[in-house]
C-alpha atoms as a PDB file:
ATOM      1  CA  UNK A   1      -5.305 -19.000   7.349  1.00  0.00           C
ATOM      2  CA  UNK A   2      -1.914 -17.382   5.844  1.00  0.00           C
ATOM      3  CA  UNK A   3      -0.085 -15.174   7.710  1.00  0.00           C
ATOM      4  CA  UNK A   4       0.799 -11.529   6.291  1.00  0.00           C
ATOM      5  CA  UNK A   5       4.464 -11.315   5.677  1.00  0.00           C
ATOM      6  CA  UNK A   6       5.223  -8.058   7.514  1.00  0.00           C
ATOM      7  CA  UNK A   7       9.370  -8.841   7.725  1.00  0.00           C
ATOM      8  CA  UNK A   8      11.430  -7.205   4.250  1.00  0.00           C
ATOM      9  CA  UNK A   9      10.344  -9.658   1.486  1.00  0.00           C
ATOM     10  CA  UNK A  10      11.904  -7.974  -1.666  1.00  0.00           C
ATOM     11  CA  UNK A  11      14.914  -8.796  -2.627  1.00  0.00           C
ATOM     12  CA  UNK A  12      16.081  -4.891  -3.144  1.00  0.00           C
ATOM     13  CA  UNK A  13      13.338  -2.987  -1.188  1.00  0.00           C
ATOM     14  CA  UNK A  14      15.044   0.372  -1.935  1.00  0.00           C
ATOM     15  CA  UNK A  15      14.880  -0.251  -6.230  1.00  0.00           C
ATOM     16  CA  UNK A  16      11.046  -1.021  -5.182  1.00  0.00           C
ATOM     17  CA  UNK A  17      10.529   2.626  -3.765  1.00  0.00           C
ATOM     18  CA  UNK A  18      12.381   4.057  -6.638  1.00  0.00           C
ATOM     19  CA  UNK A  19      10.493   2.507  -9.327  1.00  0.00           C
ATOM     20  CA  UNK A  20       7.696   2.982  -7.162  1.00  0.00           C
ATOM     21  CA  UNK A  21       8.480   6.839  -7.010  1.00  0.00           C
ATOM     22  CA  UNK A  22       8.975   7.302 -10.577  1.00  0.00           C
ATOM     23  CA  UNK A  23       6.046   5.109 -11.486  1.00  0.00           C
ATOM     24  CA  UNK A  24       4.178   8.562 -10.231  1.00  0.00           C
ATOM     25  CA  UNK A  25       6.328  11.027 -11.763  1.00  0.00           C
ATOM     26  CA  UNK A  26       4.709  13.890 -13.601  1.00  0.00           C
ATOM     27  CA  UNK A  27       1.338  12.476 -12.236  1.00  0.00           C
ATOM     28  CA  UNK A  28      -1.248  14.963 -10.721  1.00  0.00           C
ATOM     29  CA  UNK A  29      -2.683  13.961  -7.442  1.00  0.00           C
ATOM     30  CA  UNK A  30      -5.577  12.791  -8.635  1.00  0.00           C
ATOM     31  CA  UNK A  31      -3.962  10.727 -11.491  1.00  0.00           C
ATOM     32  CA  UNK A  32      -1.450   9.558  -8.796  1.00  0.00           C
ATOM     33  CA  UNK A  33      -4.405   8.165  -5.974  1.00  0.00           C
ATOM     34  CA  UNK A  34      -5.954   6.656  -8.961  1.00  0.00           C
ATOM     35  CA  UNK A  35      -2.849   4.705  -9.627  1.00  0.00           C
ATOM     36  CA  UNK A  36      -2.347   3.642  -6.167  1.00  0.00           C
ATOM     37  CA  UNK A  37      -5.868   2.117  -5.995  1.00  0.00           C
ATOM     38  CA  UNK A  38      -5.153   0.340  -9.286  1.00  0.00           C
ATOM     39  CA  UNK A  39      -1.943  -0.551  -7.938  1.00  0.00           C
ATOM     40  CA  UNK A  40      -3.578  -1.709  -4.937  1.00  0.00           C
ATOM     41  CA  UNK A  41      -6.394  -3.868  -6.851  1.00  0.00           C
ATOM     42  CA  UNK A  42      -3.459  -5.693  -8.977  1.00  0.00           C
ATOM     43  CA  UNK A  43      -1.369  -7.029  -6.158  1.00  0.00           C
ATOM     44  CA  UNK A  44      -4.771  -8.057  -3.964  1.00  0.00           C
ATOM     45  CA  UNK A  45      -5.798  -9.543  -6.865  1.00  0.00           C
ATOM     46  CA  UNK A  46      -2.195 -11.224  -7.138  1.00  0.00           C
ATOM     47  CA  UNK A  47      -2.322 -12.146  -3.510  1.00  0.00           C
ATOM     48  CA  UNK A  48      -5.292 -14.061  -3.585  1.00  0.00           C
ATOM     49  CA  UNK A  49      -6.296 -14.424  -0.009  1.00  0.00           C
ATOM     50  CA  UNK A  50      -8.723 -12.308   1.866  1.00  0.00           C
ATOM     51  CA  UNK A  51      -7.413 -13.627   4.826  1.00  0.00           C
ATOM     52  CA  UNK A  52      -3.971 -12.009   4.311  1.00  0.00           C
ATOM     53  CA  UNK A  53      -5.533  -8.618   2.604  1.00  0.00           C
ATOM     54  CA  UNK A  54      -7.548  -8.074   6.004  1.00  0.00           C
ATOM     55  CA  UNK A  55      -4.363  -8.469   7.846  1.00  0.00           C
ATOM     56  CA  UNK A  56      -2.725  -5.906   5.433  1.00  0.00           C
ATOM     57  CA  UNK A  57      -6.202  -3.344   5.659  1.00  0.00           C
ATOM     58  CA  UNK A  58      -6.002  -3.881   9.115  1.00  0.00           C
ATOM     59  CA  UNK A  59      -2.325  -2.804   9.977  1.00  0.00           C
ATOM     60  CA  UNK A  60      -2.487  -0.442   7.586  1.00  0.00           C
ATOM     61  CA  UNK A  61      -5.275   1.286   9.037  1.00  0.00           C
ATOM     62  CA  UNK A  62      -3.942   0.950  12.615  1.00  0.00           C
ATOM     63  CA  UNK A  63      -0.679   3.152  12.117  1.00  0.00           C
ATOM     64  CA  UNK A  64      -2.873   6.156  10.644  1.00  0.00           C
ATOM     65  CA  UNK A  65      -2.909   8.760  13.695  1.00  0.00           C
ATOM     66  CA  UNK A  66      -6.060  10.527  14.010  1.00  0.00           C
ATOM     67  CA  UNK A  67      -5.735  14.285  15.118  1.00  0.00           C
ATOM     68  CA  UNK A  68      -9.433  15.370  16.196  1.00  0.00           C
ATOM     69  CA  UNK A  69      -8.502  18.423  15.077  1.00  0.00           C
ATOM     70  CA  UNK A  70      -7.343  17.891  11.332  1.00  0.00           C
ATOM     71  CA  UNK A  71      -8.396  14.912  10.783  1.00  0.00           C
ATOM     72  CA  UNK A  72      -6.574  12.086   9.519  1.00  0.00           C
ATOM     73  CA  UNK A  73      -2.762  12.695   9.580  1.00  0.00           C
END
């Protein structure tokens, strides 16, 4: 079983989150959540393992904070 790389892996993270950020530019919302579950297909599909993707679904999922009042925040 791999182990999900959670340490800074890119070589420039802060180019990544502008290209990200202007990869949705002049995007509605809808067109942008449709991009970031194609987005999110393409690099699964790049990484392969299921092993690591749970990992990755499962601390994602873990640092949403649930407000019983408003719902997921």
């Amino acid at each position: 079983m791999s182990a999900l790389i959670v340490d800074i892996n890119l070589p420039d993270p802060d180019e990544f989150y502008e290209v990200l950020l202007s990869t949705h530019s002049d995007l509605t919302p809808t067109q942008s959540e449709a991009l970031n579950a194609r987005l999110v297909l393409l690099m699964a599909n790049h990484i392969g393992d299921l092993s690591v993707l749970r990992q990755a679904m499962t601390l994602a999922r873990s640092s949403i904070v649930i407000d019983p009042k408003m719902g997921q925040v």
